[in-house]
N, C-alpha and C. Protein backbone atom coordinates (compact mmCIF):
# COMPACT_ATOMS: atom_id res chain seq x y z
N UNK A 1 11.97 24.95 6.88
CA UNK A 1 11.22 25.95 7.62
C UNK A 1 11.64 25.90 9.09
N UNK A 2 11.46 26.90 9.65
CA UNK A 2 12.00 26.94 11.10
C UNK A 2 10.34 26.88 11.58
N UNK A 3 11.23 27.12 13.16
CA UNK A 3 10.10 26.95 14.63
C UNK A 3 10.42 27.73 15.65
N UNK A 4 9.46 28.37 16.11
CA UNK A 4 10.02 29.65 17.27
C UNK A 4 9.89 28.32 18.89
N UNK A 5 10.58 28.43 19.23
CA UNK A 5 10.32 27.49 20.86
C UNK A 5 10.51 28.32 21.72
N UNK A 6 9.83 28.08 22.78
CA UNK A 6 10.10 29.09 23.91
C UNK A 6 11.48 29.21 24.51
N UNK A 7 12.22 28.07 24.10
CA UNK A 7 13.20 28.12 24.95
C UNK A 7 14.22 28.94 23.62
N UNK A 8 13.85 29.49 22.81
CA UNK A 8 14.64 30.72 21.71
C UNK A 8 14.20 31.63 22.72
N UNK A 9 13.00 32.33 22.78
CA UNK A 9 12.71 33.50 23.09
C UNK A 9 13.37 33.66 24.82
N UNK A 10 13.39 32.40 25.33
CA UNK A 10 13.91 32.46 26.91
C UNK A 10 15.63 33.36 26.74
N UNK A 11 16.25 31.88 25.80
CA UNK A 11 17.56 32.50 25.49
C UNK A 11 17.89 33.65 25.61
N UNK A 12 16.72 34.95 24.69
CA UNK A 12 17.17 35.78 23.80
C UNK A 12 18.04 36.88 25.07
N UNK A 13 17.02 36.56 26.29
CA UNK A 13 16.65 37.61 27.04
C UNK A 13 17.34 36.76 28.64
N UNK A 14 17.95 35.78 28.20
CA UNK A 14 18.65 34.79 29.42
C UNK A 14 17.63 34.82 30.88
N UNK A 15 16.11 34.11 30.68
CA UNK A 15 15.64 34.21 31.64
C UNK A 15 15.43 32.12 31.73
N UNK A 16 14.50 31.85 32.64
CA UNK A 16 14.13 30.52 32.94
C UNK A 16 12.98 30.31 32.64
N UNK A 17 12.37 28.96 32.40
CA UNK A 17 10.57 28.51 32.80
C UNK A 17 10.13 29.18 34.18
N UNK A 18 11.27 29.28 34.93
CA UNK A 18 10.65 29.83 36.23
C UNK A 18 9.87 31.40 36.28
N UNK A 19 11.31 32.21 35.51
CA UNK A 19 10.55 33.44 35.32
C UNK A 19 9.30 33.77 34.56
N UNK A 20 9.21 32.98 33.96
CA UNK A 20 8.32 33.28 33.12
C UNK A 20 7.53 32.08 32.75
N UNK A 21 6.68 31.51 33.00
CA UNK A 21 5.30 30.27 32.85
C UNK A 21 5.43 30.00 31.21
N UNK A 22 5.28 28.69 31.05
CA UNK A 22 5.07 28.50 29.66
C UNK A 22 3.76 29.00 28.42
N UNK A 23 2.64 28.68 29.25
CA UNK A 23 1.75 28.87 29.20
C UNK A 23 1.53 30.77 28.74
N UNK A 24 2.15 31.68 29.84
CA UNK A 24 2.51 33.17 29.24
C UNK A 24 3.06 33.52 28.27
N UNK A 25 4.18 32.56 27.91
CA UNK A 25 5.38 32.85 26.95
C UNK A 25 4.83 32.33 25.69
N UNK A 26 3.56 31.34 25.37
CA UNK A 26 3.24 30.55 24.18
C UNK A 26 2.38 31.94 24.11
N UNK A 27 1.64 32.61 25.01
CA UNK A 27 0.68 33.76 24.03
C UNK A 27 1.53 34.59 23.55
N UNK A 28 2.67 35.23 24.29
CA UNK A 28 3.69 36.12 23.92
C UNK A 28 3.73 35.82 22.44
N UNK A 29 4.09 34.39 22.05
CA UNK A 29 4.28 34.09 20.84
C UNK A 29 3.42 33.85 19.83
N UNK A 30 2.56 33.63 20.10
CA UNK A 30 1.29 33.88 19.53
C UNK A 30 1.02 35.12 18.99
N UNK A 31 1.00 36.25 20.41
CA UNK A 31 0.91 37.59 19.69
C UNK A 31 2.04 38.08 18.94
N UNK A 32 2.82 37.96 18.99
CA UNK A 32 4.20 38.41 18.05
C UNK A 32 3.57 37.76 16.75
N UNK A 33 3.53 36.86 16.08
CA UNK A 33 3.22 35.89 15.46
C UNK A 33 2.09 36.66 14.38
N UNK A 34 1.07 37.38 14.94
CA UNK A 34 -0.33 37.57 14.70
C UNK A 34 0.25 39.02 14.19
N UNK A 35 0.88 40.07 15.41
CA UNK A 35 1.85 40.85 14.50
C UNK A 35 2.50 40.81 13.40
N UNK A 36 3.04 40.13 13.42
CA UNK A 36 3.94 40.04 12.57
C UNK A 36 2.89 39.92 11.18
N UNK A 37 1.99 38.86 11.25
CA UNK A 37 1.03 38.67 9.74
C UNK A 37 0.60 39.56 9.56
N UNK A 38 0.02 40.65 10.69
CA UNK A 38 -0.98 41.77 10.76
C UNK A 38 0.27 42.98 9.59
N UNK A 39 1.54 42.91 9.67
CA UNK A 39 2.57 43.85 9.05
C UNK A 39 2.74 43.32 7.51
N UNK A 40 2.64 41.93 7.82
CA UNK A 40 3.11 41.55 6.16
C UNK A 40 1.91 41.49 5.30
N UNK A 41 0.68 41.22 6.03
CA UNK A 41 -1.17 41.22 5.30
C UNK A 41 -0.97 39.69 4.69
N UNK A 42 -0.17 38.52 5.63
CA UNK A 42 0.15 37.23 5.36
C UNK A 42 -0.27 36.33 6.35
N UNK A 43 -0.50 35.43 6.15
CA UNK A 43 -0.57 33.99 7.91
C UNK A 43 0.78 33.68 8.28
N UNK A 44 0.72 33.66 9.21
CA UNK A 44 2.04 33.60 9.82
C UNK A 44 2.15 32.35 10.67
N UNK A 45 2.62 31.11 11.01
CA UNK A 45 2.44 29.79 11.75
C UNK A 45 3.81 29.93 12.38
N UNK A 46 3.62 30.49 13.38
CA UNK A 46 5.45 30.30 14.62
C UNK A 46 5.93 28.72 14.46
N UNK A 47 5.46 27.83 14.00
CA UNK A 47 5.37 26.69 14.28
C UNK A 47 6.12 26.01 12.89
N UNK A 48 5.78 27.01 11.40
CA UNK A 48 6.80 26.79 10.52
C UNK A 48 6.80 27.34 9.25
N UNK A 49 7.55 28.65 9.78
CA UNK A 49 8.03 29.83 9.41
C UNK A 49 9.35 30.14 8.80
N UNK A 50 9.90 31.25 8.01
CA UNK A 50 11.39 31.20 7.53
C UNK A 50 12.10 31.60 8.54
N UNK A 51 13.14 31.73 8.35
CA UNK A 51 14.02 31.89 9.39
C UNK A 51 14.13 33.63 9.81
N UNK A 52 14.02 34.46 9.21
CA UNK A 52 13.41 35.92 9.60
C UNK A 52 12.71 35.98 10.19
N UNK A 53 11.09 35.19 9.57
CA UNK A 53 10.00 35.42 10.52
C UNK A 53 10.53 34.78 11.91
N UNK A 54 11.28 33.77 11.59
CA UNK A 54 11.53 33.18 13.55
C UNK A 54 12.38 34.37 13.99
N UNK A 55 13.01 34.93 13.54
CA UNK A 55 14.10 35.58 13.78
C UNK A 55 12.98 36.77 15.08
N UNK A 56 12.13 37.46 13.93
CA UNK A 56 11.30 38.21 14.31
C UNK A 56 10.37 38.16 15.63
N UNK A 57 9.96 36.76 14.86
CA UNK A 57 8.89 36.57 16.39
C UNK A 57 9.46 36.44 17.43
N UNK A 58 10.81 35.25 17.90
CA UNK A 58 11.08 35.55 18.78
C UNK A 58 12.07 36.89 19.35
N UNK A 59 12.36 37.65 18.53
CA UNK A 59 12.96 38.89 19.44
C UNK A 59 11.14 40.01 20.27
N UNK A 60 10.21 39.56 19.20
CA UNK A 60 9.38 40.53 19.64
C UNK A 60 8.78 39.64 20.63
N UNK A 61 8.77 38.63 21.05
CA UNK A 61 8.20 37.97 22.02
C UNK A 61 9.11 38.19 23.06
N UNK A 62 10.46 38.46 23.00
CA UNK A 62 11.59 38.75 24.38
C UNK A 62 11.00 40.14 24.56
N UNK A 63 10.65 41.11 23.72
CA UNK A 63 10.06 42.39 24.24
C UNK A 63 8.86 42.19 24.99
N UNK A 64 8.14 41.20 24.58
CA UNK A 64 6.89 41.18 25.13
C UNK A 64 7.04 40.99 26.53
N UNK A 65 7.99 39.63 26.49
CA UNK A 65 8.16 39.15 28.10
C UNK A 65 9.13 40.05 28.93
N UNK A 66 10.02 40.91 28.63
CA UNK A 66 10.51 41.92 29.27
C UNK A 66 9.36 42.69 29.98
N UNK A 67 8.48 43.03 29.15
CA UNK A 67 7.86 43.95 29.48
C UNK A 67 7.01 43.46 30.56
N UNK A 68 6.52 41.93 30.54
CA UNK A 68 5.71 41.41 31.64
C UNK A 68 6.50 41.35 32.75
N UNK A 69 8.17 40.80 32.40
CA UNK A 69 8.86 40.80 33.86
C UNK A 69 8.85 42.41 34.63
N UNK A 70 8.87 43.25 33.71
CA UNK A 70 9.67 44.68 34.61
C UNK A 70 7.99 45.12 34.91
N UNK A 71 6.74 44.90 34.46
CA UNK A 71 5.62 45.23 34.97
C UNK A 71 4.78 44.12 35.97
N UNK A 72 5.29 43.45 36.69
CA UNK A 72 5.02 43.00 37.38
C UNK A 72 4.47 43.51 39.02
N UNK A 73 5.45 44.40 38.80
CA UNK A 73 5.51 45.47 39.82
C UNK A 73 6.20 46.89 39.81
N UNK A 74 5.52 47.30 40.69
CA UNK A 74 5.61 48.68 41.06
C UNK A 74 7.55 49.03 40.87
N UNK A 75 7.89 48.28 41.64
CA UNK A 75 9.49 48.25 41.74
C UNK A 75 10.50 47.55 40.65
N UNK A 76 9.49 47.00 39.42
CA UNK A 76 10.70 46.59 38.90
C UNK A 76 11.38 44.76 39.23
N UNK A 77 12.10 44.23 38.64
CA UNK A 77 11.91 42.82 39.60
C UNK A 77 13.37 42.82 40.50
N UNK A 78 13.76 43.84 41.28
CA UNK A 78 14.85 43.72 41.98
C UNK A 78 14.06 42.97 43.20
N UNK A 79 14.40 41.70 43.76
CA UNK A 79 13.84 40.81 45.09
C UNK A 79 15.22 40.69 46.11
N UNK A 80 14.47 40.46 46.55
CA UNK A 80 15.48 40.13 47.97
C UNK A 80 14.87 38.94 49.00
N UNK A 81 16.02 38.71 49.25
CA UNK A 81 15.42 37.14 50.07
C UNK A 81 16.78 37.34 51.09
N UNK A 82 16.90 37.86 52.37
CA UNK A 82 17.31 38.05 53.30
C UNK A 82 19.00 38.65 52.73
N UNK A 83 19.93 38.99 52.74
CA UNK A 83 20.72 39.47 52.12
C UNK A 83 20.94 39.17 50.61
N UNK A 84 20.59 38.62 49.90
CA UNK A 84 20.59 37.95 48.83
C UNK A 84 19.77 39.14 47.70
N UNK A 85 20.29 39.69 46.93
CA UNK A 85 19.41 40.55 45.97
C UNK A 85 19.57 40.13 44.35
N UNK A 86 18.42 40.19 43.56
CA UNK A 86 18.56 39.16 42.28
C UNK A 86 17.72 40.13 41.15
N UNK A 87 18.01 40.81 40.31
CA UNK A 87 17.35 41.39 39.12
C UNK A 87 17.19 40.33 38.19
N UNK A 88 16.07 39.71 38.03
CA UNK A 88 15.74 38.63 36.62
C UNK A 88 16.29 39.55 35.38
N UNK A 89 16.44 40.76 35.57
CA UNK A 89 16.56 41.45 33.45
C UNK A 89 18.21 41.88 33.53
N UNK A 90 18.72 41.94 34.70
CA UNK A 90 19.92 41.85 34.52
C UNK A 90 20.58 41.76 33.34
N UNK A 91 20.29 40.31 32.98
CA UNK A 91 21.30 39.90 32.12
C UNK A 91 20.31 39.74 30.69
N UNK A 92 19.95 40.34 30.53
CA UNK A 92 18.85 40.83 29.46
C UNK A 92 19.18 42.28 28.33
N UNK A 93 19.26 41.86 27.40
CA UNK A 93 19.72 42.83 26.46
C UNK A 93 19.10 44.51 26.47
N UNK A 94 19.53 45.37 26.44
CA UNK A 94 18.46 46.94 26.25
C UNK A 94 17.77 46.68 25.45
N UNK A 95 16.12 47.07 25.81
CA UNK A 95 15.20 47.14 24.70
C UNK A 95 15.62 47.67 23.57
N UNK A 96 16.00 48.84 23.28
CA UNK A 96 16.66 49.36 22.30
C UNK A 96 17.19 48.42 21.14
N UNK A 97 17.82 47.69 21.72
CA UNK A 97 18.84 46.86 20.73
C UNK A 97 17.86 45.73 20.04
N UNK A 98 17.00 45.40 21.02
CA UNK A 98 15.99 44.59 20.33
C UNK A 98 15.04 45.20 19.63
N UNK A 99 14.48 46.85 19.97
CA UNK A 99 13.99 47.52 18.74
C UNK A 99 14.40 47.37 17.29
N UNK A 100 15.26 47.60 17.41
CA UNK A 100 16.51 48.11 16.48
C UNK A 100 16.06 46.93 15.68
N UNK A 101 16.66 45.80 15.77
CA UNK A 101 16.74 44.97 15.17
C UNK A 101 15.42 44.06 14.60
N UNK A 102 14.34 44.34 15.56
CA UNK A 102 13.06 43.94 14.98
C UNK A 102 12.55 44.88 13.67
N UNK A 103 12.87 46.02 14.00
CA UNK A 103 12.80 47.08 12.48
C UNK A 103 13.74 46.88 11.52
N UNK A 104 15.00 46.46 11.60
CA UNK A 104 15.65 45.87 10.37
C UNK A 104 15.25 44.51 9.64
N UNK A 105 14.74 43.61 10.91
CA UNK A 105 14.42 42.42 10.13
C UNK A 105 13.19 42.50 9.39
N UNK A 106 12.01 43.09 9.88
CA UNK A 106 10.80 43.77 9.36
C UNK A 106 11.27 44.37 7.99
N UNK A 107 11.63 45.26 7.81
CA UNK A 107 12.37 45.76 6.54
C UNK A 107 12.81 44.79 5.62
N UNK A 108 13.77 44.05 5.98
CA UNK A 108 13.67 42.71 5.44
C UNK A 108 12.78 41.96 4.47
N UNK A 109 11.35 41.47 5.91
CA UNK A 109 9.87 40.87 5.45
C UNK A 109 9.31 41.81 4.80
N UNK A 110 9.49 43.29 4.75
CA UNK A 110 8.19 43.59 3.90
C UNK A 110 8.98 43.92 1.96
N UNK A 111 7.87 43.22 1.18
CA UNK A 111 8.18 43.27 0.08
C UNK A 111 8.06 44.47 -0.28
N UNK A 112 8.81 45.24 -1.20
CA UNK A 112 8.33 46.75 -1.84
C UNK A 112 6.72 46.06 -2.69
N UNK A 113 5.68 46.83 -2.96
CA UNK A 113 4.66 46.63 -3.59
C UNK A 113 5.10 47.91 -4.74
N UNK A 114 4.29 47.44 -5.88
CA UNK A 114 3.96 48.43 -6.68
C UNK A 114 2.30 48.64 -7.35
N UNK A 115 2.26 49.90 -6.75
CA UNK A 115 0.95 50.66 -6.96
C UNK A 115 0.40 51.66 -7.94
N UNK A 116 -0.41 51.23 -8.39
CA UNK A 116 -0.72 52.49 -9.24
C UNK A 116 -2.00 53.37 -8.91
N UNK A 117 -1.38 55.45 -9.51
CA UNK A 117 -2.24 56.11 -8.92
C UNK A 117 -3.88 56.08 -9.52
């Protein structure tokens, strides 16, 4: 069984502990996590999970924390510190691509059911 760690979801999205508090990034994962059960109608434990579901949680937890870095502010996180200018998402994948791929792996997790009328 796998394990989502923060320092996967940091990777995904090449940020630091700095950008982002541990403490923020464990609910991130949490809520991905809770998603994720809420889609399959299953319990879901980030802590030891298949390797999809890690797969899953942490890409939807890099969306999550994208979304906390670029709403932080009004501007976006372009800073400046006397000539010096630094975008934290820079080097951070297009949401898009991490859409993308959270809906294929989802597809994946969900079993076809069969129902009758």
């Amino acid at each position: 069984m796998a394990t989502v760690t923060l320092s996967d979801v940091r990777d995904t999205i090449n940020v630091t502990s700095t950008d982002i508090p541990d403490d923020k990034l464990q609910k991130m994962v949490n809520r991905a996590a809770t998603t994720l059960a809420l889609e399959l109608n299953k319990p879901i434990d980030s802590g030891n999970c298949s390797d999809a579901e890690k797969e899953f949680i942490t890409l939807l937890s890099a969306v999550y924390a994208i979304c906390y870095l670029t709403g932080g502010s009004a501007v976006g996180l372009d800073f400046s510190v006397g000539d010096q200018n630094f975008v934290v998402t820079d080097k951070a994948p297009p949401l898009m691509v991490l859409q993308q791929e959270l809906e294929r792996i989802l597809g994946g997790l969900k079993k076809p059911t069969l129902r009758s009328a």
